[in-house]
N, C-alpha and C. Protein backbone atom coordinates (compact mmCIF):
# COMPACT_ATOMS: atom_id res chain seq x y z
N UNK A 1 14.85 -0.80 129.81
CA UNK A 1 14.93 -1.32 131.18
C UNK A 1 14.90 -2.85 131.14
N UNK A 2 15.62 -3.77 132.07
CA UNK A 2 16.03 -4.84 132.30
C UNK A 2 15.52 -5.53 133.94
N UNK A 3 14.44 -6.16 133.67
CA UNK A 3 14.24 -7.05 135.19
C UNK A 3 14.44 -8.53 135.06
N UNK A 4 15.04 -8.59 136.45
CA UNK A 4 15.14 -9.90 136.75
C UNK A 4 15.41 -10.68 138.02
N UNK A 5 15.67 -12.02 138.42
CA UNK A 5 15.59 -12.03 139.49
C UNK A 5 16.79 -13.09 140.39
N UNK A 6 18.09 -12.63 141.37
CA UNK A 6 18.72 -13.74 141.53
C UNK A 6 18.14 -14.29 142.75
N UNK A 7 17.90 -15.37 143.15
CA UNK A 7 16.99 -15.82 144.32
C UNK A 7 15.94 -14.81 144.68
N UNK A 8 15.98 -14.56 145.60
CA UNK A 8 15.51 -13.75 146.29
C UNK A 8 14.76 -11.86 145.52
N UNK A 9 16.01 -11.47 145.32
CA UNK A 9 16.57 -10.45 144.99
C UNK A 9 16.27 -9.71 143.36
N UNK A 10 15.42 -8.65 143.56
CA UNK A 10 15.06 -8.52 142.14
C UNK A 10 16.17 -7.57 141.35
N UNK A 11 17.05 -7.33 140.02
CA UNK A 11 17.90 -7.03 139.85
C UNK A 11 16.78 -6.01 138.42
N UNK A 12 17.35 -4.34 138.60
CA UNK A 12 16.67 -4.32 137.75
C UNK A 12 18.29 -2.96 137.34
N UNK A 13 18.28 -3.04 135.52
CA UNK A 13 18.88 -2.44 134.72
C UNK A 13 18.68 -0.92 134.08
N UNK A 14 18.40 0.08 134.12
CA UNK A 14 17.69 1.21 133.82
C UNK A 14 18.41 2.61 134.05
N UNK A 15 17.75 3.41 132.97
CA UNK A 15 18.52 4.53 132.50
C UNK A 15 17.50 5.66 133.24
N UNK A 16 18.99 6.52 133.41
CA UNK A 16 17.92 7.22 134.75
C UNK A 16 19.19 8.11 135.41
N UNK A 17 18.73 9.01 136.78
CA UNK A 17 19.74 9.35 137.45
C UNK A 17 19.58 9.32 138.65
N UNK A 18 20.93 8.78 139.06
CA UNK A 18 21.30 8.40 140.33
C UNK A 18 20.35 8.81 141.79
N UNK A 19 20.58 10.24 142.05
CA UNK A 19 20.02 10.94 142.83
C UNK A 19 18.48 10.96 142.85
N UNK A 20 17.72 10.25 141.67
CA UNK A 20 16.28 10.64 141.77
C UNK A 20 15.70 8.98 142.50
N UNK A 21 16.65 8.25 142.49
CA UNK A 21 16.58 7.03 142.83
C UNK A 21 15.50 6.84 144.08
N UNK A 22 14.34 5.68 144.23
CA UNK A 22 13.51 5.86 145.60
C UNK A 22 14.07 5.13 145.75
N UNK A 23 15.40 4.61 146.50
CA UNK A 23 15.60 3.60 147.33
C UNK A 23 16.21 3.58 148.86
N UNK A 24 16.41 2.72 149.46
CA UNK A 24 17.27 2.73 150.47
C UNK A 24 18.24 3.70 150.73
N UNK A 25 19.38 2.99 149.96
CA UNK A 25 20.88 3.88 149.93
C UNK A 25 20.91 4.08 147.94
N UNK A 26 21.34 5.09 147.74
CA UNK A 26 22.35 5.23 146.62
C UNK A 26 23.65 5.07 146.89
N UNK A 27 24.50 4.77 146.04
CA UNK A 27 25.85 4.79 145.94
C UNK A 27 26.33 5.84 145.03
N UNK A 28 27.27 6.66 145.87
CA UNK A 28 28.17 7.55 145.25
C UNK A 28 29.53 6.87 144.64
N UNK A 29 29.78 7.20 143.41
CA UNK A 29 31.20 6.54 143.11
C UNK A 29 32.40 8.05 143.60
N UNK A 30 32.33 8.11 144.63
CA UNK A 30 33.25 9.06 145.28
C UNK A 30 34.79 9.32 144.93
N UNK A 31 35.18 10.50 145.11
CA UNK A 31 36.78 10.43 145.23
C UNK A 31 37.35 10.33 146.78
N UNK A 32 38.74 10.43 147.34
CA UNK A 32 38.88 9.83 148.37
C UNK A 32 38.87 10.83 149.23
N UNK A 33 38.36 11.91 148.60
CA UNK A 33 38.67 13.07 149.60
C UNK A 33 37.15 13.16 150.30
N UNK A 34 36.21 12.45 150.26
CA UNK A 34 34.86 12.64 150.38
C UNK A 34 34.17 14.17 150.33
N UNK A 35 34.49 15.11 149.28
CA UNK A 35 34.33 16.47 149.99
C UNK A 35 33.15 17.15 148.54
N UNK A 36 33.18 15.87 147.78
CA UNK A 36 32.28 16.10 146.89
C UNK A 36 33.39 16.59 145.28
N UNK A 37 32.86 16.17 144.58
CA UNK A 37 33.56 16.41 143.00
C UNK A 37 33.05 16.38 141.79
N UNK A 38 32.96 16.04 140.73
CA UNK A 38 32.11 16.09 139.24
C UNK A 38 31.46 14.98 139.26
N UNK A 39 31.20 14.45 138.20
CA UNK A 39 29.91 13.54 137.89
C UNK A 39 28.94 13.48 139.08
N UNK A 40 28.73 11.70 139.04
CA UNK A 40 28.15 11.71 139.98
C UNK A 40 28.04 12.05 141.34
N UNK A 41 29.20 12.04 141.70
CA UNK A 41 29.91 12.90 143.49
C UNK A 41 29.31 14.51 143.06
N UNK A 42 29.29 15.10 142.52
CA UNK A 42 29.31 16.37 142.52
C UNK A 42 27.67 16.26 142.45
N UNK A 43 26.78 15.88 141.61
CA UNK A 43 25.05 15.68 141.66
C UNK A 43 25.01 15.55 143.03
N UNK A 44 25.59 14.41 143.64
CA UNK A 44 24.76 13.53 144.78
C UNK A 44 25.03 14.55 145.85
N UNK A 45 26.18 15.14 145.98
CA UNK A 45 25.97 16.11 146.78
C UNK A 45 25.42 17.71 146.85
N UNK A 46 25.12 18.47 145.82
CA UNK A 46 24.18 19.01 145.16
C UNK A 46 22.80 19.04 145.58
N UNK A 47 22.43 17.78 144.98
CA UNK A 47 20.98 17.82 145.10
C UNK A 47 20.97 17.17 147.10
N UNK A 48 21.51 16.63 147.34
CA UNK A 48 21.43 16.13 148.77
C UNK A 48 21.85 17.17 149.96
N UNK A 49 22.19 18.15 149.67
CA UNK A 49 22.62 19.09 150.15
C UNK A 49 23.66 19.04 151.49
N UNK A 50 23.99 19.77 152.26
CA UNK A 50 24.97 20.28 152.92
C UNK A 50 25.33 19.19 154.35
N UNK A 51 24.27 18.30 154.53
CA UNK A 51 24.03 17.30 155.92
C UNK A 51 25.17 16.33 155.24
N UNK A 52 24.99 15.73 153.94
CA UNK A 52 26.21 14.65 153.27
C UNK A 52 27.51 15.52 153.34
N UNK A 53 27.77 15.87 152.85
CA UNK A 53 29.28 17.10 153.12
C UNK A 53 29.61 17.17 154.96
N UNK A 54 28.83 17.44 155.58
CA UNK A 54 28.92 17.55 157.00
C UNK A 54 29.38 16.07 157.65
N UNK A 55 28.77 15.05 157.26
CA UNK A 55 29.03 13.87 158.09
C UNK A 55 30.41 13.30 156.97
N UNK A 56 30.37 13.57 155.84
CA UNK A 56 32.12 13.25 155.23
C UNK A 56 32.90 13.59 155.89
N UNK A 57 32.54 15.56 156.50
CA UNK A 57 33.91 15.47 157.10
C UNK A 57 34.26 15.04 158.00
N UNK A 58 33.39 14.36 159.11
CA UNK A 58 33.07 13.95 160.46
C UNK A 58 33.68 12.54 160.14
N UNK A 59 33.59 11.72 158.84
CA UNK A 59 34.17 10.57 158.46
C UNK A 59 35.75 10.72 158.17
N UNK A 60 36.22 11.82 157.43
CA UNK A 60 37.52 12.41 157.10
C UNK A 60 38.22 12.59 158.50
N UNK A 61 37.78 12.82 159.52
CA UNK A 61 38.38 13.40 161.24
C UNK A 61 38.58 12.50 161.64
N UNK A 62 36.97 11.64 161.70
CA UNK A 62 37.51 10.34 162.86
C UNK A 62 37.87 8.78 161.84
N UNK A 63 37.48 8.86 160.82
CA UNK A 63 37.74 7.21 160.16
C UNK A 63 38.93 7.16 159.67
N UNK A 64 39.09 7.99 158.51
CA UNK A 64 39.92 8.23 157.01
C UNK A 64 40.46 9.97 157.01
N UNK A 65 41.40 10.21 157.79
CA UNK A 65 42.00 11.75 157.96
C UNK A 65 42.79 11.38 156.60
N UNK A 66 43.41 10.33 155.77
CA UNK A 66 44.05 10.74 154.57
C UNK A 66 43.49 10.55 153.59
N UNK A 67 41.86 10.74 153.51
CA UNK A 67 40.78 9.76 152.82
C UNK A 67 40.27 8.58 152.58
N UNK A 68 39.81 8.34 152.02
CA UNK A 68 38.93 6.78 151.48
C UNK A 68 39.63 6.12 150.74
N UNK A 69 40.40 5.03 151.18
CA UNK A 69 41.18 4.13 150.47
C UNK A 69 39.84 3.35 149.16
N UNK A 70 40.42 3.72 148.37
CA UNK A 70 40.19 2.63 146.74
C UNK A 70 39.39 1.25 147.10
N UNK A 71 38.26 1.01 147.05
CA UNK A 71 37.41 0.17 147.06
C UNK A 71 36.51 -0.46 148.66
N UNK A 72 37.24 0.93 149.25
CA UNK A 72 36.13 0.80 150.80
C UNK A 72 35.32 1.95 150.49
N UNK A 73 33.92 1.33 151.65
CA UNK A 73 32.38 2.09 151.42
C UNK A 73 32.29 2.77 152.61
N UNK A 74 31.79 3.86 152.53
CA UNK A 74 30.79 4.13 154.13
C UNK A 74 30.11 5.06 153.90
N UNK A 75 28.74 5.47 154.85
CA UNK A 75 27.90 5.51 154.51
C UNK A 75 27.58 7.15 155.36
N UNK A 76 26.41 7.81 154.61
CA UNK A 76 26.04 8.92 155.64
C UNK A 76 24.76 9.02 155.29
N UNK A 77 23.63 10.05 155.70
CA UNK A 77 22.56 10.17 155.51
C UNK A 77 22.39 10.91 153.99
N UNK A 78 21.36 10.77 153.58
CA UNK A 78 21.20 11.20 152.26
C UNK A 78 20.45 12.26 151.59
N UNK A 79 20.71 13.36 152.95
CA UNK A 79 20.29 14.62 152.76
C UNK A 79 18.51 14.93 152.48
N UNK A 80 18.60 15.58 150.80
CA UNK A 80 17.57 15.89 150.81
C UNK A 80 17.23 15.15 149.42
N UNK A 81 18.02 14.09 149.34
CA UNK A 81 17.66 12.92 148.47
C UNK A 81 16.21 12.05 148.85
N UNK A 82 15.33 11.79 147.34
CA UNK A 82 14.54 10.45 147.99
C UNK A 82 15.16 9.63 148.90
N UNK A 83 16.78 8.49 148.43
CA UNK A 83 17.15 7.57 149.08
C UNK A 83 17.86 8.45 150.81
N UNK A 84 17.65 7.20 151.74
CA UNK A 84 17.67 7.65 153.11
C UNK A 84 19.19 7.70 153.53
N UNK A 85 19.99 7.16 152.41
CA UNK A 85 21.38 7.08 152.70
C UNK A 85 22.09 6.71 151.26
N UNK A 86 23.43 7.49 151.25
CA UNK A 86 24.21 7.64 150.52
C UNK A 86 25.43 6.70 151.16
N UNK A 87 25.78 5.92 150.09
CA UNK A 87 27.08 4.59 150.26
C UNK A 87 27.76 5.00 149.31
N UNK A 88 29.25 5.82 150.84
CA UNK A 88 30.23 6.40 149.22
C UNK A 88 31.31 5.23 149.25
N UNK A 89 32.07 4.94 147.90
CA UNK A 89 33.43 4.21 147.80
C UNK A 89 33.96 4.58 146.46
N UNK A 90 35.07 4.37 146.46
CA UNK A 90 35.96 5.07 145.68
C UNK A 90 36.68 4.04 144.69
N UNK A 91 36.00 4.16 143.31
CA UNK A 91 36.55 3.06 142.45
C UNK A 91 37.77 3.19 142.15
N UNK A 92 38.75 2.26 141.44
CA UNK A 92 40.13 2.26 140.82
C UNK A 92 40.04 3.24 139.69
N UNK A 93 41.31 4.51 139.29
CA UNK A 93 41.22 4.91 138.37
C UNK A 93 41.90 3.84 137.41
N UNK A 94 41.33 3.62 136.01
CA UNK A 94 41.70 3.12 135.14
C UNK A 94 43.55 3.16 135.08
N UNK A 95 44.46 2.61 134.61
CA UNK A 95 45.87 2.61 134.53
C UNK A 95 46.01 1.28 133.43
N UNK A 96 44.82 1.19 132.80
CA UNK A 96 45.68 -0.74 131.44
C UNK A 96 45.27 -1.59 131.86
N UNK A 97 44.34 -1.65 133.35
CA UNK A 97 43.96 -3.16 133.72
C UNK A 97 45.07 -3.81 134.67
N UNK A 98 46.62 -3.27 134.74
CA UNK A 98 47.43 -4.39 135.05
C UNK A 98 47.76 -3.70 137.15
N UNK A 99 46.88 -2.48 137.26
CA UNK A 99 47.41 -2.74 138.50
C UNK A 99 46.63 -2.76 139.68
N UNK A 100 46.17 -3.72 139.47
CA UNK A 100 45.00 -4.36 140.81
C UNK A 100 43.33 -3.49 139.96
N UNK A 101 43.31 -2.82 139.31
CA UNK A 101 42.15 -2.15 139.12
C UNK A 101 40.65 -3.50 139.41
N UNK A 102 40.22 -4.51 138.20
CA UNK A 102 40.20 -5.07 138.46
C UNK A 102 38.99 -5.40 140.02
N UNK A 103 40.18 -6.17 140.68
CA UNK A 103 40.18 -6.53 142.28
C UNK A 103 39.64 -5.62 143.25
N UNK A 104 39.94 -4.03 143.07
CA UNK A 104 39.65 -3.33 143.70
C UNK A 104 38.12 -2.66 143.21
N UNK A 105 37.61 -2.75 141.76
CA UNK A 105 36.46 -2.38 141.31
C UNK A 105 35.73 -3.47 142.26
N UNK A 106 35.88 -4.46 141.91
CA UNK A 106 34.73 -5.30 142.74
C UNK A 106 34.14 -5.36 144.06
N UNK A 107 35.93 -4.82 144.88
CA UNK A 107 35.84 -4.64 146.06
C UNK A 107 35.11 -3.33 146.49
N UNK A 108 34.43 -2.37 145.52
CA UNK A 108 33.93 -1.37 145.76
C UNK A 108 32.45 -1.61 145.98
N UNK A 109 32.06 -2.37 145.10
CA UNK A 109 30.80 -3.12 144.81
C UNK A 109 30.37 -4.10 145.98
N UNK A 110 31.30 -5.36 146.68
CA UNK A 110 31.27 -5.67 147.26
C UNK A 110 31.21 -5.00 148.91
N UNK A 111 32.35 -3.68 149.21
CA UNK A 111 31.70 -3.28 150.19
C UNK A 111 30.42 -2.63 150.28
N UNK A 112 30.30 -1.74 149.41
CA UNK A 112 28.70 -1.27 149.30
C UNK A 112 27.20 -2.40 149.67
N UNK A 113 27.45 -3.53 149.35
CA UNK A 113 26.56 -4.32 149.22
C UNK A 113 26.43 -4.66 150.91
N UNK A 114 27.82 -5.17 151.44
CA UNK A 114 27.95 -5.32 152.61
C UNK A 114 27.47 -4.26 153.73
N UNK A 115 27.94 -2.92 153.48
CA UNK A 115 27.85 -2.20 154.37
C UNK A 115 26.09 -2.09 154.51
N UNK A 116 25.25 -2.32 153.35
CA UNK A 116 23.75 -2.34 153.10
C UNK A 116 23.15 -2.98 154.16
N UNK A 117 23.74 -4.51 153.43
CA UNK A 117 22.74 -5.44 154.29
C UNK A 117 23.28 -5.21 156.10
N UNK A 118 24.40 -4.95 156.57
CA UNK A 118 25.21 -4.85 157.29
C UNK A 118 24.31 -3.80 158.31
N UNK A 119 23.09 -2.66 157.69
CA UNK A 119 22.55 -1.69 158.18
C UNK A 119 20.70 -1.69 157.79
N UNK A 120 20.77 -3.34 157.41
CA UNK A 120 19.15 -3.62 157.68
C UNK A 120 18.79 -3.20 156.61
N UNK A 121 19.31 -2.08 155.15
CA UNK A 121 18.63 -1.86 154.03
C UNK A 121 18.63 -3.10 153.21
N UNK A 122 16.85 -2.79 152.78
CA UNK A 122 16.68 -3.87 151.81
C UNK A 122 16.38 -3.18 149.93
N UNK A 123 17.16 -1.80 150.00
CA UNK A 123 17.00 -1.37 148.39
C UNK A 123 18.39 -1.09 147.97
N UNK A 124 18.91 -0.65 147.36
CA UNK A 124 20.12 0.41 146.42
C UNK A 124 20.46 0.16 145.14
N UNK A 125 20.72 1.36 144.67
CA UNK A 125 21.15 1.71 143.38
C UNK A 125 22.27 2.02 143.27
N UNK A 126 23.15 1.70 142.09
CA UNK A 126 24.74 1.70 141.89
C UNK A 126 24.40 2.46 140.55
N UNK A 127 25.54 3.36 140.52
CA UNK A 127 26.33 3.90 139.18
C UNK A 127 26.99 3.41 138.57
N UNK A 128 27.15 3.51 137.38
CA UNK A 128 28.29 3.28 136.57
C UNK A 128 30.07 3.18 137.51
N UNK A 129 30.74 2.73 138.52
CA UNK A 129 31.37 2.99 139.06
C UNK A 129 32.76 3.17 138.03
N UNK A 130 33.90 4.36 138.34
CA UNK A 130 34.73 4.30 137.55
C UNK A 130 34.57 4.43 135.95
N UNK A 131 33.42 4.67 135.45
CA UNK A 131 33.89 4.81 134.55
C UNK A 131 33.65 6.06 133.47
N UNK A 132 33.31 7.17 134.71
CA UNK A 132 33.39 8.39 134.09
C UNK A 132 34.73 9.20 134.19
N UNK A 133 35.00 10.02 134.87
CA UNK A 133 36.37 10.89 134.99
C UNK A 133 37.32 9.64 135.46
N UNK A 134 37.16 8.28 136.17
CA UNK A 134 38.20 8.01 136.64
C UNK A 134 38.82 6.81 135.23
N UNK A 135 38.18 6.38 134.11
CA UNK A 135 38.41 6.22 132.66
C UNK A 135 38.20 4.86 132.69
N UNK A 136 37.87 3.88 133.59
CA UNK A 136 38.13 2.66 133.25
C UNK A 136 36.91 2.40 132.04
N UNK A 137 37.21 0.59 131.19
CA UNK A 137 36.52 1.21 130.04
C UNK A 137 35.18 0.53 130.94
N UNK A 138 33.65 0.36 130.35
CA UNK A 138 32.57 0.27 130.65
C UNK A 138 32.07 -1.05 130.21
N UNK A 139 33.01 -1.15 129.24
CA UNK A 139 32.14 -3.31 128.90
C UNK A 139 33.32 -3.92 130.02
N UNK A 140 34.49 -3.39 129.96
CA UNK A 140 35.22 -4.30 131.58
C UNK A 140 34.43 -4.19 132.87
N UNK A 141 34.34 -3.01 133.20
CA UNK A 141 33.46 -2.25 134.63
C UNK A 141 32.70 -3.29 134.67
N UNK A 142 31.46 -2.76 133.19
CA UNK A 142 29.90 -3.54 133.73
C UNK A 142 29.99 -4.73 134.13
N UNK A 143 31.07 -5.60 133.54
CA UNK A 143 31.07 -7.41 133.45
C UNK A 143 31.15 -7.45 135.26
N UNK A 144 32.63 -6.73 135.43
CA UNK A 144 32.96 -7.06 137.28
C UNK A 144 31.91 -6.49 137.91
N UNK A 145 30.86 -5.19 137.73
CA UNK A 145 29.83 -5.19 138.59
C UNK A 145 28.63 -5.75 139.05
N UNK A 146 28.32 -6.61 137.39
CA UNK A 146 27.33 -7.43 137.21
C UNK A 146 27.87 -8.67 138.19
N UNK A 147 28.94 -9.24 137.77
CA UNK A 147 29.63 -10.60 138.28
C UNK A 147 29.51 -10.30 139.79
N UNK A 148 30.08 -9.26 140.08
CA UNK A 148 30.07 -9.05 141.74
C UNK A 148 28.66 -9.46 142.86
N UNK A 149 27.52 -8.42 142.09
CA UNK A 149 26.45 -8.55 142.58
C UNK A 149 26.33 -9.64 142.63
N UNK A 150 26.25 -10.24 141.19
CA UNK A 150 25.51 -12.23 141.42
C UNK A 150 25.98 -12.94 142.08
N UNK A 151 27.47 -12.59 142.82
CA UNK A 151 28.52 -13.65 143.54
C UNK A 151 27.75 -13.03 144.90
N UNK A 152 27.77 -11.57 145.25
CA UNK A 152 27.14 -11.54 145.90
C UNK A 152 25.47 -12.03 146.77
N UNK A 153 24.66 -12.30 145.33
CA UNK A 153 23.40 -12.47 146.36
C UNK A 153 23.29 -14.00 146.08
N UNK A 154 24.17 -14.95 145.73
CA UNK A 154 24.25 -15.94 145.17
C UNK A 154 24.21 -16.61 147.03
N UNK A 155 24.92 -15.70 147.80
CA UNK A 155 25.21 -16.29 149.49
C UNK A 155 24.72 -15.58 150.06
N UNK A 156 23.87 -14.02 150.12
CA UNK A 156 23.28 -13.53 150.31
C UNK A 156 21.98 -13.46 150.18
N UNK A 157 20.77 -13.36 151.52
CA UNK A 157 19.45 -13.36 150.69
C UNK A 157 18.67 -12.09 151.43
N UNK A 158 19.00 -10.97 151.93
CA UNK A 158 18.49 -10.16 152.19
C UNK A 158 17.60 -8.62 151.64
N UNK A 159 18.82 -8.90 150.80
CA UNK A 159 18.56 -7.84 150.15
C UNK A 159 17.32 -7.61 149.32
N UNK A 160 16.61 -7.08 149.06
CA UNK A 160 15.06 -7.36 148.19
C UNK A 160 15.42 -6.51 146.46
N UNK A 161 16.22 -5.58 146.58
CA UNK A 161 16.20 -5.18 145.14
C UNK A 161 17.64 -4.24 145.03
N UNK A 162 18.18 -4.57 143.64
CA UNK A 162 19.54 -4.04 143.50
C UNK A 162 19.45 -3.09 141.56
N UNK A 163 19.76 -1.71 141.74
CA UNK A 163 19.26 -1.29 140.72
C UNK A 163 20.39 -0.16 140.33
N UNK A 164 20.92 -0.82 138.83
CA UNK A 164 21.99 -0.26 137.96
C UNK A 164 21.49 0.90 137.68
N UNK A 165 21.86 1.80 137.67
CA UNK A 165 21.43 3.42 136.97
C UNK A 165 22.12 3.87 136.30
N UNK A 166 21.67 4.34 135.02
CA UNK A 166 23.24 4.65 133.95
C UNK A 166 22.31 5.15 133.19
N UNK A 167 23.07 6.66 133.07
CA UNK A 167 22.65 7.58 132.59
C UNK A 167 22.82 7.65 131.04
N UNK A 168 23.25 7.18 130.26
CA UNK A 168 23.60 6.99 128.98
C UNK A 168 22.67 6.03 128.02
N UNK A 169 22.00 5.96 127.00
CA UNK A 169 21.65 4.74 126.32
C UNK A 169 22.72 3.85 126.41
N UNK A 170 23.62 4.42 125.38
CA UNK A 170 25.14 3.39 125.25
C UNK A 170 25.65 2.82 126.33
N UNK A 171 25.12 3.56 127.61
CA UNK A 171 26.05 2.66 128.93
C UNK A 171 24.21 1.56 129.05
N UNK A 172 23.62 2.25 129.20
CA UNK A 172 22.42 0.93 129.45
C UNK A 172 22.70 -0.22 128.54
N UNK A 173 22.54 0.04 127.51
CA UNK A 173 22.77 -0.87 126.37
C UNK A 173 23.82 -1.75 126.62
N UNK A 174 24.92 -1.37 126.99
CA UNK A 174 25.92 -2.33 127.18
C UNK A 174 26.27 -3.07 128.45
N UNK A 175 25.32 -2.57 129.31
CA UNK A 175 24.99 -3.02 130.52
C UNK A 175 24.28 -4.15 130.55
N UNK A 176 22.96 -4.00 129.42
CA UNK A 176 21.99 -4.81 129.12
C UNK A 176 22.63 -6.34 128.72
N UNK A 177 23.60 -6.02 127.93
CA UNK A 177 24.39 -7.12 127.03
C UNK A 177 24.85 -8.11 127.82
N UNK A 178 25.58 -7.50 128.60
CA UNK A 178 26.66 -8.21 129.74
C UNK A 178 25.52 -8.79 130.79
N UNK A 179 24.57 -8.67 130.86
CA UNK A 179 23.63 -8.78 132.17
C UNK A 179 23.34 -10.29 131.12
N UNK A 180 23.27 -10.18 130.26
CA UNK A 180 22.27 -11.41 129.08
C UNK A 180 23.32 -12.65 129.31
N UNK A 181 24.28 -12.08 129.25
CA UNK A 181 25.22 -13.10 129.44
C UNK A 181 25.74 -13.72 130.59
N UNK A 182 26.16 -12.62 131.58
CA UNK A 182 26.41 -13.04 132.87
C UNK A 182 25.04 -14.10 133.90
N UNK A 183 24.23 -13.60 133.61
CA UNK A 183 22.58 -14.09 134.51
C UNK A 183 22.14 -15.35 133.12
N UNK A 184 22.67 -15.41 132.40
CA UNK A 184 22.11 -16.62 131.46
C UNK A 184 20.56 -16.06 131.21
N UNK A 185 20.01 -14.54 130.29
CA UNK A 185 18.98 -14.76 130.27
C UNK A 185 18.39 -14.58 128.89
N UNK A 186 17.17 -15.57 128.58
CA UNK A 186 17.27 -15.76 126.92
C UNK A 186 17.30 -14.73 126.30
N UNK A 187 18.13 -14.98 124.75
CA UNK A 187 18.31 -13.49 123.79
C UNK A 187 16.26 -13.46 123.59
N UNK A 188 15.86 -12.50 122.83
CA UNK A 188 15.06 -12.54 122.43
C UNK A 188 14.83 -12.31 121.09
């Protein structure tokens, strides 16, 4: 595990799963159909049970009838999860880097963060976004999610705590790396 702090805002790194998260909102890395799917989409709705599925489709009717466009967030209650709300958005599937992926990962990160502070929460936890079934690789991902957040609370000061969850050593670990570098914090 990895703590630290950008202004305000305590940033913490840790291996773990998503759904057991005590925070605010979790983030689902969703597909666009919001109707629930494998990895993490398929847990979060699982363990959160049938109230998240219910207000997707209520989001699918009146917001997004052709789904969740690629790097927009929105939000529903978070069932029978610790966290009080689930922030779904839908990362870029991997394609080589060359077609917007990128731009649109960040923008996933970035609305999530927004739609947060946007609804008075001062916790959430992010997944690994993209980089399970949808393939992008995980030392690219982590760099733009790490970078995002810090651009984020760099103009932002609301938020009180922002917390990576990654279920893997190898994804913590390389999470850890990129965090050392991106936040400037001493090797040890």
């Amino acid at each position: 595990m990895m703590k630290f702090m950008v202004r305000k805002t305590k940033i913490r790194i840790v291996r773990g799963d998503i759904t057991e998260q005590d925070t605010d909102a979790i983030v689902n890395a969703a597909n666009p159909s919001l109707m629930g799917g494998g990895g993490v989409d398929g847990a979060i709705h699982t363990k959160g049970g049938t109230k998240i599925l219910e207000e997707c489709k209520r989001i699918r009717k009146t917001q997004y009838p052709d789904g969740l466009p690629t790097g927009k967030a929105v939000i529903t209650t978070g069932g029978n999860l610790k966290a009080k709300y689930v922030i779904h958005t839908v990362g870029p599937v991997w394609r080589g880097g060359t077609h917007g992926e990128p731009g649109l990962l960040a923008e996933a990160y970035k609305n999530s963060l927004s739609l947060t502070v946007s609804r008075g929460l001062k916790t959430i936890a992010f997944p690994s976004i993209s980089t399970g079934a949808y393939g992008y690789p995980i030392e690219k991902a982590c760099k733009i999610a790490l970078k995002t957040v810090k651009e984020f609370l760099e103009k932002e000061d609301e938020l009180e705590e922002v917390v990576f969850v990654l279920f893997s050593r190898p994804d913590l670990e390389t999470y850890e790396k990129a965090a050392k570098e991106i936040f400037n914090i001493p090797q040890e």
